[in-house]
N, C-alpha and C. Protein backbone atom coordinates (compact mmCIF):
# COMPACT_ATOMS: atom_id res chain seq x y z
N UNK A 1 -36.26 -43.45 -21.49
CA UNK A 1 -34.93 -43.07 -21.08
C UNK A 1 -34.01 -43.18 -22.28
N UNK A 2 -33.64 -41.90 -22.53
CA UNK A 2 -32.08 -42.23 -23.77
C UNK A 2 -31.29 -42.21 -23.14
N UNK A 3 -30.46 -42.92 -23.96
CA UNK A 3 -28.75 -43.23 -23.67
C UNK A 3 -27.79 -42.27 -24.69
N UNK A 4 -27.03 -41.69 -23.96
CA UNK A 4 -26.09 -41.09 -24.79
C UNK A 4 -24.77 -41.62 -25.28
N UNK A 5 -24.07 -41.20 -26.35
CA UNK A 5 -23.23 -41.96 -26.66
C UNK A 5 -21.74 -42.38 -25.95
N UNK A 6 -21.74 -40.92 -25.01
CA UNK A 6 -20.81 -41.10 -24.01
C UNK A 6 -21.42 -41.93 -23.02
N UNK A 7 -22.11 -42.56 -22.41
CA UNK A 7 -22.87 -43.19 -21.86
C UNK A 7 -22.46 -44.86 -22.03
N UNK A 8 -22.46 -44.95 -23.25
CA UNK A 8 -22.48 -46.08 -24.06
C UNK A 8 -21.49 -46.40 -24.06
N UNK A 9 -20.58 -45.32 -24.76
CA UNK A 9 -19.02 -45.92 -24.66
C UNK A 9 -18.46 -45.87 -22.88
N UNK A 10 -18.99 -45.53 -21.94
CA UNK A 10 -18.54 -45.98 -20.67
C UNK A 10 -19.21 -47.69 -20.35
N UNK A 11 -20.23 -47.74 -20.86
CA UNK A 11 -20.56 -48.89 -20.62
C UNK A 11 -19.74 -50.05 -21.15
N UNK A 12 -19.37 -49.95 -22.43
CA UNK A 12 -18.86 -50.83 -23.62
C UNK A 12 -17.31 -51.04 -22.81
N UNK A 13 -16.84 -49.85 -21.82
CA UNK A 13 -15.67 -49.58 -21.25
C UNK A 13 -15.56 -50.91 -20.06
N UNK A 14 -16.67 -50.46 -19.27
CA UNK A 14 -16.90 -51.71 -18.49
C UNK A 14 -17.03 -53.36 -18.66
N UNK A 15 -17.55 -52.79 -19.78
CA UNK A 15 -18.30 -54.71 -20.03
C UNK A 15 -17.17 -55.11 -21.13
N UNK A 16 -16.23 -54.18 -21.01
CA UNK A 16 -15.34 -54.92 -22.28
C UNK A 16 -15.25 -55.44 -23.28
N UNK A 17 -16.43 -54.45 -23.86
CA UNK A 17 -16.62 -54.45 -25.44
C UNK A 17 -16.15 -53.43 -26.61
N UNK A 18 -15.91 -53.48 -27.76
CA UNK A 18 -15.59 -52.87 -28.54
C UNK A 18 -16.43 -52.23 -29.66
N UNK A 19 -16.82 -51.14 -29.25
CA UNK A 19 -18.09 -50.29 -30.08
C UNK A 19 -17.23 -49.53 -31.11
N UNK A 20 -17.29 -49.50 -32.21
CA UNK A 20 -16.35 -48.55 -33.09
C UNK A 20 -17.47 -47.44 -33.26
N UNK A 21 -16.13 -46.31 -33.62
CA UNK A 21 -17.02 -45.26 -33.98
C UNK A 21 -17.90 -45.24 -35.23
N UNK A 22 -18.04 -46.45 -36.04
CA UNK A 22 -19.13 -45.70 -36.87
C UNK A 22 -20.63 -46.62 -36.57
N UNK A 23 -20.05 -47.81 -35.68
CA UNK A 23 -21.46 -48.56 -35.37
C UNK A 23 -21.79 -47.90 -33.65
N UNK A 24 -21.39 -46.56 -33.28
CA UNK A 24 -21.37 -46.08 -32.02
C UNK A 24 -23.12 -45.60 -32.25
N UNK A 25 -23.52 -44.67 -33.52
CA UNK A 25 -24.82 -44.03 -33.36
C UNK A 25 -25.81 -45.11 -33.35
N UNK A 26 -25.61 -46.17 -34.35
CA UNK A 26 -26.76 -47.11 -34.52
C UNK A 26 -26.84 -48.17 -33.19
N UNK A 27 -25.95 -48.37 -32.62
CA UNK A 27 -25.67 -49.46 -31.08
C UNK A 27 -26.72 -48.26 -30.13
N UNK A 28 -26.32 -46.87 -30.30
CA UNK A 28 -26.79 -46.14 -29.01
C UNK A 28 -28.26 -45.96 -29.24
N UNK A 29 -28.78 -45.83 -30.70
CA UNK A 29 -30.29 -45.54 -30.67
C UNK A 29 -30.83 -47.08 -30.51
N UNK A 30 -30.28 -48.21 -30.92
CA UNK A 30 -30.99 -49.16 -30.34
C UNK A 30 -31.19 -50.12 -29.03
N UNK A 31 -29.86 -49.58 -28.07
CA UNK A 31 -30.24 -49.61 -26.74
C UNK A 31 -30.87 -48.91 -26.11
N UNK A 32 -31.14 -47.28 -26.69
CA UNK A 32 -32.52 -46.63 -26.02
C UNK A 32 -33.91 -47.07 -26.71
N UNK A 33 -33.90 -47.95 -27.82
CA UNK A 33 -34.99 -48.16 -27.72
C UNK A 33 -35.59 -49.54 -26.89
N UNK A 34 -34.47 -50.22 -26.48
CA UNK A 34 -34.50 -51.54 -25.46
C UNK A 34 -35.13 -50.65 -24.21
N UNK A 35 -33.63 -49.78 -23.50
CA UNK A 35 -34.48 -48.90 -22.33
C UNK A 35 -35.72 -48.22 -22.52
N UNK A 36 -36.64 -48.36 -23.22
CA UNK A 36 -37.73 -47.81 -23.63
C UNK A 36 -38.70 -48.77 -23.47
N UNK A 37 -38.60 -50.21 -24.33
CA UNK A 37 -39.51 -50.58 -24.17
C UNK A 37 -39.16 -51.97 -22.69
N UNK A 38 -38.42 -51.59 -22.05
CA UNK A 38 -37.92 -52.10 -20.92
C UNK A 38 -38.93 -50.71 -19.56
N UNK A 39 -39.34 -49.84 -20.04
CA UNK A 39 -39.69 -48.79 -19.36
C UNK A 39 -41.03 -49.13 -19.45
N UNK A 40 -41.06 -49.61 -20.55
CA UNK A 40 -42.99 -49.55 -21.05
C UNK A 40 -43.47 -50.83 -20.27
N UNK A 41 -42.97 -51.87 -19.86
CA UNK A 41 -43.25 -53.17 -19.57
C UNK A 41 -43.11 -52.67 -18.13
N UNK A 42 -42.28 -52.20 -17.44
CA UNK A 42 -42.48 -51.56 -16.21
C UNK A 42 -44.03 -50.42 -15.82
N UNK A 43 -44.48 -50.06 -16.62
CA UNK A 43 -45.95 -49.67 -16.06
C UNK A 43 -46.74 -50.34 -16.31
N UNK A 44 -46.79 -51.45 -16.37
CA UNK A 44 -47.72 -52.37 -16.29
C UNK A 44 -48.13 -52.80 -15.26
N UNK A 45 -49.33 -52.68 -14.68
CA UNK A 45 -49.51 -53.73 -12.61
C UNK A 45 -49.91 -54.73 -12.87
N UNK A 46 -49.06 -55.46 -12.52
CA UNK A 46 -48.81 -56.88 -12.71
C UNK A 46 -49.06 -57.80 -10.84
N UNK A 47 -50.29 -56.71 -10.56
CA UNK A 47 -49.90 -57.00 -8.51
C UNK A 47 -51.25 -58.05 -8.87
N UNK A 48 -51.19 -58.99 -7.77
CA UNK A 48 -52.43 -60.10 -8.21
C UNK A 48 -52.10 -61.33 -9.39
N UNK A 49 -50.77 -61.00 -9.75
CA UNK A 49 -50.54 -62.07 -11.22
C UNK A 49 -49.73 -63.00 -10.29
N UNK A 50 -50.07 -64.55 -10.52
CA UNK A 50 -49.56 -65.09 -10.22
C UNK A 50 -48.12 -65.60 -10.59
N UNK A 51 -46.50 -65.41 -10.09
CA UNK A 51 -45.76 -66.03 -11.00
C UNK A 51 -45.71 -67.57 -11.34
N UNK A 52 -45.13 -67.47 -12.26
CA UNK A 52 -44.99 -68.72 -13.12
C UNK A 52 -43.80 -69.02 -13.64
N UNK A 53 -43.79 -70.25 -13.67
CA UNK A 53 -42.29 -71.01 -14.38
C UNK A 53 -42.53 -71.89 -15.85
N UNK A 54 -43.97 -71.66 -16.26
CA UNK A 54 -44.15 -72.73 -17.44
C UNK A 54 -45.75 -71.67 -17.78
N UNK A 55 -46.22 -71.43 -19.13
CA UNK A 55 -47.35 -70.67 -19.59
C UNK A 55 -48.37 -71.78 -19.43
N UNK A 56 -47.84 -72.77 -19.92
CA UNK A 56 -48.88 -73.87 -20.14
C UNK A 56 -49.75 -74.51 -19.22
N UNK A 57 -50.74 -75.15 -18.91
CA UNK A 57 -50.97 -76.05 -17.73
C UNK A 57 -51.13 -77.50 -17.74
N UNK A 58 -49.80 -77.36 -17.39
CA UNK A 58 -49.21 -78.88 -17.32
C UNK A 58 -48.89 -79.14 -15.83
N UNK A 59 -48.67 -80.79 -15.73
CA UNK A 59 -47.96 -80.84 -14.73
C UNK A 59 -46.75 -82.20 -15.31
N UNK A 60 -45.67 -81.76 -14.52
CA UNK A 60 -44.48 -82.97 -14.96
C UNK A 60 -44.62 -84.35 -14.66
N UNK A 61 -44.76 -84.89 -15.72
CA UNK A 61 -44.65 -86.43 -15.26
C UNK A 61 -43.69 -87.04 -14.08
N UNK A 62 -43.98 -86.86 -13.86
CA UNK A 62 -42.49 -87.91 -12.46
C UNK A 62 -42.70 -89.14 -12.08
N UNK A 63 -41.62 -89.84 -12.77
CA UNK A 63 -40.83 -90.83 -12.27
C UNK A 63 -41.08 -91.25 -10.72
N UNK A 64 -41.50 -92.39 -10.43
CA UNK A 64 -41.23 -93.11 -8.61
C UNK A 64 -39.91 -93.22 -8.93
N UNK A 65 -39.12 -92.53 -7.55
CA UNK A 65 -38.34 -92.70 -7.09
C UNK A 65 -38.03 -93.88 -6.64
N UNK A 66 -36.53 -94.64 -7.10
CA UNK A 66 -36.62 -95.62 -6.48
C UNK A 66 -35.12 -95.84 -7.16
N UNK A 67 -34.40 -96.76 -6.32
CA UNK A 67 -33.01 -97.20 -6.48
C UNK A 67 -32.55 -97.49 -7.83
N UNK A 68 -31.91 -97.71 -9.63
CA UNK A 68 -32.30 -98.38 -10.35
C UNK A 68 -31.18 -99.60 -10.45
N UNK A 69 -29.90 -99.13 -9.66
CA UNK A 69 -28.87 -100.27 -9.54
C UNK A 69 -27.93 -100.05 -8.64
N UNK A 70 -28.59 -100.79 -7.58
CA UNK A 70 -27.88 -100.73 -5.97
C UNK A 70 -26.15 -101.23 -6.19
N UNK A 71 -25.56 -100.15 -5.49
CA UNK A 71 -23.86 -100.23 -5.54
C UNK A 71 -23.15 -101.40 -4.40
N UNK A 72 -22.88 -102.30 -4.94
CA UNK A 72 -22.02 -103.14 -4.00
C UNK A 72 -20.76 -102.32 -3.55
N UNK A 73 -20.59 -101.56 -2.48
CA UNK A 73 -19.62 -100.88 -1.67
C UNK A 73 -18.21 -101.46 -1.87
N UNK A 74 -18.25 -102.72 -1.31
CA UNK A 74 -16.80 -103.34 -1.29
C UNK A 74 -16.65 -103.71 -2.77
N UNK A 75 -17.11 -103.95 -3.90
CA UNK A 75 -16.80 -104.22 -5.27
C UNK A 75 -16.32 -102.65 -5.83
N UNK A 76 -16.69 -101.55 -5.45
CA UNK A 76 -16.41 -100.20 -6.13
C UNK A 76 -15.40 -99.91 -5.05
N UNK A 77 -14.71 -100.33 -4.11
CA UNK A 77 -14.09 -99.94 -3.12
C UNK A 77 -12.26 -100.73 -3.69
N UNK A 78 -12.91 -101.94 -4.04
CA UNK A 78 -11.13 -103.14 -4.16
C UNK A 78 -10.99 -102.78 -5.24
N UNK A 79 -11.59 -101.70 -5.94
CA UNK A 79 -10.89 -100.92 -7.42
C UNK A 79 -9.89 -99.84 -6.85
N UNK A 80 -9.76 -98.96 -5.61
CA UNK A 80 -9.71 -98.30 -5.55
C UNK A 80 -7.97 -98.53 -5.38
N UNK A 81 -7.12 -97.09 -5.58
CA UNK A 81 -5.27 -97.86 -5.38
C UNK A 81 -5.46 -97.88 -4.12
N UNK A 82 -5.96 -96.67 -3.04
CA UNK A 82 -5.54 -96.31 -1.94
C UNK A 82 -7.12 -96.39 -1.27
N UNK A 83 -7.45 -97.03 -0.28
CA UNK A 83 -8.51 -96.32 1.05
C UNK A 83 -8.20 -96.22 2.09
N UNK A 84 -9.13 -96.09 3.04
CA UNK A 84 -8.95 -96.10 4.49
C UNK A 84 -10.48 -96.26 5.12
N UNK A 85 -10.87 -97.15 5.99
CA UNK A 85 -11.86 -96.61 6.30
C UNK A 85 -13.26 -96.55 5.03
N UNK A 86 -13.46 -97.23 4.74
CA UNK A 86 -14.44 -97.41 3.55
C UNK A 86 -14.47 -95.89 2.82
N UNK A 87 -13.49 -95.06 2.76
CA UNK A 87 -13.55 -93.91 1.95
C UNK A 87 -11.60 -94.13 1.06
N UNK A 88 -12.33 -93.53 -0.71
CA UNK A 88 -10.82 -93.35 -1.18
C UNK A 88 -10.23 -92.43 -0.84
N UNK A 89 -8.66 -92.51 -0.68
CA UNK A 89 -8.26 -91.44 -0.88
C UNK A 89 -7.09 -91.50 -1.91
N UNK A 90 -7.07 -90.02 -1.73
CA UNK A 90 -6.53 -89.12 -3.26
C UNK A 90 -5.39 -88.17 -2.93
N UNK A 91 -4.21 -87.94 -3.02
CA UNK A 91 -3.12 -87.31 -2.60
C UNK A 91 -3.83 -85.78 -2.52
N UNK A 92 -3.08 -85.28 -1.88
CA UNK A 92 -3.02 -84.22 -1.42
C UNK A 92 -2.95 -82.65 -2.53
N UNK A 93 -3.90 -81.82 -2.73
CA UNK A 93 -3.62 -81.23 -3.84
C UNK A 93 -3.73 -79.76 -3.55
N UNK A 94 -3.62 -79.50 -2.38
CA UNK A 94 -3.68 -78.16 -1.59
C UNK A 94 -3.33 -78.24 -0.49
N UNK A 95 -2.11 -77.11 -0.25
CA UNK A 95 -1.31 -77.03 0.76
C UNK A 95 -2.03 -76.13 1.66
């Protein structure tokens, strides 16, 4: 698929970029050659491939879950200026 240069400059229009006219020919032949090889990777059958989030075969170490420093409630609470109800509150910041 080529891109034309009017093409380009509608795009550049949208995305709110600034293509000058003399880097307009070299920007337009090298986004058709992106849509190109963006075309070529599309005929590929890729049906049966499993996806993936990592090439490698690994698996993540993980951590046991587990508490590492339990919050005394009423000690993080008698800091607070204002509560109610074991929750702070915070003035009002939307009408």
């Amino acid at each position: 698929m080529s891109v034309t240069s009017r093409d380009l400059e509608k795009m550049a229009l949208l995305a709110r970029l600034e293509i000058t006219e003399t880097d307009l020919p070299d920007v337009t032949e090298r986004f058709s050659r992106v849509l190109s090889l963006v075309n070529e990777l599309n005929t590929i059958d890729t049906d049966g491939v499993i996806p993936m989030s990592n090439p490698h075969d690994m698996e993540q170490r993980l951590r046991e879950d587990s508490i590492a420093h339990p919050s005394d409630r009423e000690a993080l609470m008698a800091s607070a200026p204002a509560q109610q109800d074991g929750y702070f509150l915070v003035p009002k910041v939307i009408d």
